[in-house]
Protein backbone atom coordinates (compact mmCIF):
# COMPACT_ATOMS: atom_id res chain seq x y z
CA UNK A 1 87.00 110.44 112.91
CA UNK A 2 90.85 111.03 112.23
CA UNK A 3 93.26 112.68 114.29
CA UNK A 4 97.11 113.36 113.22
CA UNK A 5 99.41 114.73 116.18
CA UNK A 6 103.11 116.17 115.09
CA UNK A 7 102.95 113.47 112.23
CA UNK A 8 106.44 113.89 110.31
CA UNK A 9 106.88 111.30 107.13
CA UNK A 10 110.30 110.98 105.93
CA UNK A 11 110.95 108.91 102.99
CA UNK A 12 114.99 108.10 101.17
CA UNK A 13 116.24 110.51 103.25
CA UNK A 14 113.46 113.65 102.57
CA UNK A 15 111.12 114.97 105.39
CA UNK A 16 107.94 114.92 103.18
CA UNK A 17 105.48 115.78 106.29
CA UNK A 18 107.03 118.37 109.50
CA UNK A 19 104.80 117.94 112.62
CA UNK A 20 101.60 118.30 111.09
CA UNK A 21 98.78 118.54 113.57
CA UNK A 22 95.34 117.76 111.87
CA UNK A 23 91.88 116.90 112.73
CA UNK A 24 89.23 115.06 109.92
CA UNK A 25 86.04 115.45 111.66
CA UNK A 26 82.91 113.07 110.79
CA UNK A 27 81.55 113.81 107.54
CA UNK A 28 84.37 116.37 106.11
CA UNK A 29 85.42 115.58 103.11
CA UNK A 30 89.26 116.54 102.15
CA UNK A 31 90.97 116.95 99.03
CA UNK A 32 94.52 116.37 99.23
CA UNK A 33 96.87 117.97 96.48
CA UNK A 34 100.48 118.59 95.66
CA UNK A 35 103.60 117.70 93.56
CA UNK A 36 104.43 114.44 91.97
CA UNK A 37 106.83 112.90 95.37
CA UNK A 38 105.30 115.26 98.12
CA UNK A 39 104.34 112.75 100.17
CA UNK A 40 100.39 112.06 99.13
CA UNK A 41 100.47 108.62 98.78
CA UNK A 42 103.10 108.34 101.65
CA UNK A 43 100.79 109.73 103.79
CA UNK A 44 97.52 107.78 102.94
CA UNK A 45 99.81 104.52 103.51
CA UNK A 46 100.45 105.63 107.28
CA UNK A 47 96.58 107.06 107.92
CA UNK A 48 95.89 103.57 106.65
CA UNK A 49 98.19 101.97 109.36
CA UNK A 50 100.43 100.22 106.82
CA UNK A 51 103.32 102.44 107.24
CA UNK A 52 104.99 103.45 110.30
CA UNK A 53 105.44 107.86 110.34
CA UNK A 54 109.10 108.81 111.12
CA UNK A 55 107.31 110.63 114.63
CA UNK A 56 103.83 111.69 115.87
CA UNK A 57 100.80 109.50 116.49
CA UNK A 58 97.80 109.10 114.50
CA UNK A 59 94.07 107.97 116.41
CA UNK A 60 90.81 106.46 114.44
CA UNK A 61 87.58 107.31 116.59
CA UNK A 62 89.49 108.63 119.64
CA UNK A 63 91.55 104.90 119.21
CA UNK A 64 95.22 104.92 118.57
CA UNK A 65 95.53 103.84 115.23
CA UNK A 66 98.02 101.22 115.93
CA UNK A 67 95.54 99.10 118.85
CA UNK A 68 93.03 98.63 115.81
CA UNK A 69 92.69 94.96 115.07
CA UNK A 70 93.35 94.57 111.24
CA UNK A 71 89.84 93.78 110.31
CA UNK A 72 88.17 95.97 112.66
CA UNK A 73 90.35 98.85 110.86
CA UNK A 74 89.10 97.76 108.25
CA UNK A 75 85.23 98.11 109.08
CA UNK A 76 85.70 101.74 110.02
CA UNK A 77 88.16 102.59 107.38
CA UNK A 78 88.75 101.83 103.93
CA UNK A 79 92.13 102.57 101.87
CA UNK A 80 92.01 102.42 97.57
CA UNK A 81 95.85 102.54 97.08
CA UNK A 82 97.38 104.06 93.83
CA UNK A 83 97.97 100.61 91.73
CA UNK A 84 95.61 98.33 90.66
CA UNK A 85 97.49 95.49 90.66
CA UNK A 86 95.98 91.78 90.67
CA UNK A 87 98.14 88.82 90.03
CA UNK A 88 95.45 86.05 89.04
CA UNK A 89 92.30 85.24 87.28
CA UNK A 90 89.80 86.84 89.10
CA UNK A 91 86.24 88.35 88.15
CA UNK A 92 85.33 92.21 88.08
CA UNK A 93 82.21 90.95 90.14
CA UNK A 94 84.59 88.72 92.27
CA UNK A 95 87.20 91.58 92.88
CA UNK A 96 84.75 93.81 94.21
CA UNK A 97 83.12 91.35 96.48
CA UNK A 98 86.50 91.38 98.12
CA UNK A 99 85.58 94.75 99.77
CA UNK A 100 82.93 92.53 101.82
CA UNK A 101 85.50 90.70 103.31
CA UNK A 102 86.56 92.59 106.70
CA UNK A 103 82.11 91.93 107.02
CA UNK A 104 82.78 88.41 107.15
CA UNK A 105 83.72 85.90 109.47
CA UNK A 106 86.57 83.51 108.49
CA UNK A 107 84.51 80.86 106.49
CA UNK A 108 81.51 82.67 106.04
CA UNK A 109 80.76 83.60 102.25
CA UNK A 110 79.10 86.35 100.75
CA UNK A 111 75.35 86.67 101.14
CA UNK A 112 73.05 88.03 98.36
CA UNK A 113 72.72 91.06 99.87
CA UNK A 114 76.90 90.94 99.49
CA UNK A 115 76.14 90.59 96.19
CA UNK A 116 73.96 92.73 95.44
CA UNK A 117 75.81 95.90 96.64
CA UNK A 118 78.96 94.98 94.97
CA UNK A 119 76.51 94.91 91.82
CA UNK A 120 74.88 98.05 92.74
CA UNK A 121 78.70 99.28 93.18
CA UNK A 122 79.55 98.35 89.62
CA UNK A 123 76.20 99.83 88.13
CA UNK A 124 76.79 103.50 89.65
CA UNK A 125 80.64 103.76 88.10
CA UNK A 126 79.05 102.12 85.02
CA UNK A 127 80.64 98.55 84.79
CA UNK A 128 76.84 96.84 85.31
CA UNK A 129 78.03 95.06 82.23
CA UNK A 130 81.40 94.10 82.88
CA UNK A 131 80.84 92.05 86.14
CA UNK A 132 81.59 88.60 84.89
CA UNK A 133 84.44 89.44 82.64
CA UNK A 134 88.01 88.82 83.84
CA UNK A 135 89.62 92.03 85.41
CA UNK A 136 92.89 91.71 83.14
CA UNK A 137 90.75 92.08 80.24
CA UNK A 138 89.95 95.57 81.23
CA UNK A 139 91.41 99.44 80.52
CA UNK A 140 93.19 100.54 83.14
CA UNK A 141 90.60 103.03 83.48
CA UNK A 142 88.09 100.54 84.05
CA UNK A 143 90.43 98.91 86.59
CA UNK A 144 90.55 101.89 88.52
CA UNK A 145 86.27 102.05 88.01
CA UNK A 146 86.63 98.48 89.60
CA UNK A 147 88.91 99.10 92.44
CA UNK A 148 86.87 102.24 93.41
CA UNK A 149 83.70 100.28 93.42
CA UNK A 150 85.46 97.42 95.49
CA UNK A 151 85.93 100.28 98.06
CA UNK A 152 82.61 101.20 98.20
CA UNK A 153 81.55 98.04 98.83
CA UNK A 154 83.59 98.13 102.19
CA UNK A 155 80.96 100.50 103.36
CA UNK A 156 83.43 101.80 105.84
CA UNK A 157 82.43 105.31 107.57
CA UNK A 158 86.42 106.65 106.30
CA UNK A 159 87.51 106.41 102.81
CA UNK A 160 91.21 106.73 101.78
CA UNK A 161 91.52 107.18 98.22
CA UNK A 162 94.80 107.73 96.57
CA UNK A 163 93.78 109.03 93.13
CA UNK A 164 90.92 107.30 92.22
CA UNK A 165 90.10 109.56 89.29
CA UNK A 166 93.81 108.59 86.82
CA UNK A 167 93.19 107.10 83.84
CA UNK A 168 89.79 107.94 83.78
CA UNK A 169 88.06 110.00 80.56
CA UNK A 170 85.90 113.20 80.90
CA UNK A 171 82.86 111.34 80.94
CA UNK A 172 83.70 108.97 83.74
CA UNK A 173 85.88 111.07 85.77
CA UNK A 174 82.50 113.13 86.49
CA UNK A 175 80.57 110.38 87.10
CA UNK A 176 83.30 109.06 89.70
CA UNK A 177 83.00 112.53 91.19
CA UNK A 178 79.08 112.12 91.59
CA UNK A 179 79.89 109.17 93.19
CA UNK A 180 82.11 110.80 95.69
CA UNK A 181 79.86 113.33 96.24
CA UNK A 182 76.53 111.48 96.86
CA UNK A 183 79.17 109.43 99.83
CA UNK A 184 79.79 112.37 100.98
CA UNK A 185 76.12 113.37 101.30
CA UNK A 186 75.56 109.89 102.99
CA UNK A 187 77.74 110.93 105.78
CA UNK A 188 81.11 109.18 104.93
CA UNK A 189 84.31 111.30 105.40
CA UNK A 190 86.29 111.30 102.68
CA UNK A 191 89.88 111.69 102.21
CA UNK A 192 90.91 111.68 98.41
CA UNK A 193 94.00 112.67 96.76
CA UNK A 194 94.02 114.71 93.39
CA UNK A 195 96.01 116.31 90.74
CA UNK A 196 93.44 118.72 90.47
CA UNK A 197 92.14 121.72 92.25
CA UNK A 198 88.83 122.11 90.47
CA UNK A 199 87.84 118.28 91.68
CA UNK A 200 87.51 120.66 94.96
CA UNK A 201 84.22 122.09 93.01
CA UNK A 202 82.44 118.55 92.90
CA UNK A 203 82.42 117.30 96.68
CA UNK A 204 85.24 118.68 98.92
CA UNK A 205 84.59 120.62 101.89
CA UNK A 206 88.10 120.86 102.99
CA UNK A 207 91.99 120.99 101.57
CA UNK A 208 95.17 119.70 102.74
CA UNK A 209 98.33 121.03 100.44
CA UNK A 210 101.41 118.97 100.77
CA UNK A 211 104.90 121.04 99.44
CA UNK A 212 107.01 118.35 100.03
CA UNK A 213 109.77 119.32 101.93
CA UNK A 214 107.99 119.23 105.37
CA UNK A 215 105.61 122.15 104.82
CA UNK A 216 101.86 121.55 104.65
CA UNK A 217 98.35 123.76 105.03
CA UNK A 218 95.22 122.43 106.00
CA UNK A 219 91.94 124.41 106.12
CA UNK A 220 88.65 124.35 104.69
CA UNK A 221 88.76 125.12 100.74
CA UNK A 222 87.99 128.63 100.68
CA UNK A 223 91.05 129.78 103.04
CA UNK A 224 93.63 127.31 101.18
CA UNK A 225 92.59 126.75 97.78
CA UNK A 226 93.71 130.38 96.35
CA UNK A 227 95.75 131.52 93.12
CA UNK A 228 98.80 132.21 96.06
CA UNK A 229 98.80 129.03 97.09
CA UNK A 230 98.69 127.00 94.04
CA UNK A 231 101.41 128.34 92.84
CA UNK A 232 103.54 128.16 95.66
CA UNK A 233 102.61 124.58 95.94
CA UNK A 234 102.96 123.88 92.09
CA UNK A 235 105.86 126.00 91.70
CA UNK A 236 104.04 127.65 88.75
CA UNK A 237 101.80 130.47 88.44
CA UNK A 238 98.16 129.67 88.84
CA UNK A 239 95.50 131.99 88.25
CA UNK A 240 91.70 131.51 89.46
CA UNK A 241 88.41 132.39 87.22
CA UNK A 242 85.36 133.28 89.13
CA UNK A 243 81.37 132.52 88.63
CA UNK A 244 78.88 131.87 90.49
CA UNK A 245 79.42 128.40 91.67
CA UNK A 246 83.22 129.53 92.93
CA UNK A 247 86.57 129.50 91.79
CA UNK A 248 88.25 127.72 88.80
CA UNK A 249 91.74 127.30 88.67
CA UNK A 250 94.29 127.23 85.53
CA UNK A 251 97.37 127.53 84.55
CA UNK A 252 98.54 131.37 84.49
């Protein structure tokens, strides 16, 4: 789906990414973690193709990245970046329809079956009742609920998501990672970054640590998410609890 070769990120004058070398098969699903300023969101802006890596070349379905019309990118791929920000009046309902818009031709509008998945979008993060209010008027939690579903309603086969759980309480943040997890069972490959390890638990086959000063590890979870390596990459000790459904991490 995704291939990275000797990718190296640098950003005000840090190497955040060193050669990395990766491969996100069809269907994987990765959990990206590290540090506040390693690089995660740095990196989801170049697999997007709207940043340009310091080095290395990245390729979408055996394509390099960069000979990807715009809109045809935006078919295959679909990228939830970390703000939310919307700068006029606009509808939950007509914010999310926006994800049907790489689907459409250049004066075509939204059909009811358009429609009708945004609104089936809404329903499963639980705004079914929020459609027709105006998106300023909600939490930013909601917002986020809203910006995720408009990313779903892409219905591309790769989804980029650059912390789509902040802001969100208990209650929805494990709804959100049904969400991702019944995607995942669909097929889609899934690329989402996280501030926590456990998230792993809920849908994540695979892990991709980022230390932020060039070093990186990339496996699936049971080889890289360990006690070891959380605390090397959180610079604080981290211990693991076992039971039956895996690992738990905490704080040691």
């Amino acid at each position: 789906m995704l291939t990275v070769h000797d990718l190296s990120l640098v950003c005000g004058g840090r190497t955040l990414v060193e050669k990395m070398t990766l491969r996100i098969e069809p269907g994987q699903s990765w959990l990206v973690l590290g540090e506040n300023g390693s690089g995660k969101s740095t990196l989801l802006a170049t697999l997007a193709g709207w940043r340009k890596p310091a080095s290395g070349a990245i390729a979408l379905s055996g394509k390099p990245l960069h000979d990807w019309r715009a809109r045809e990118r935006a078919v295959k791929m679909a990228w939830l970046p970390q703000g939310d920000e919307t700068p006029f009046p606009i509808s939950v309902l007509a914010k999310t329809l926006t994800g049907r818009e790489p689907h459409l031709s250049r004066w075509e509008w939204e059909s009811p079956d358009d429609i009708a998945l945004a609104q089936a979008q809404l329903a499963r993060l639980d705004l079914a009742g929020s459609a027709h209010r105006d998106l300023i008027t909600l939490s930013g939690g909601e917002r986020r609920r809203a910006s995720l579903a408009m990313t779903l309603t892409q219905d591309a086969e790769l989804l980029l998501l650059d912390e789509p759980l902040s802001q969100l309480d208990l209650r929805h943040q494990q709804q959100a990672l049904q969400v991702l997890r019944e995607e995942s069972e669909r097929g889609k490959t899934l690329f989402v970054v996280s501030h926590d390890p456990n998230h792993a638990r809920r849908f994540a086959s695979h892990a991709l640590l980022l230390f932020g000063e060039g070093r990186w590890l990339a496996g699936p979870i049971g080889d890289v998410l360990t006690a070891e390596y959380l605390s090397a990459l959180y610079r604080h000790p981290v211990r693991s609890i076992e039971d039956e459904g895996g690992s738990w991490f905490v704080p040691g």
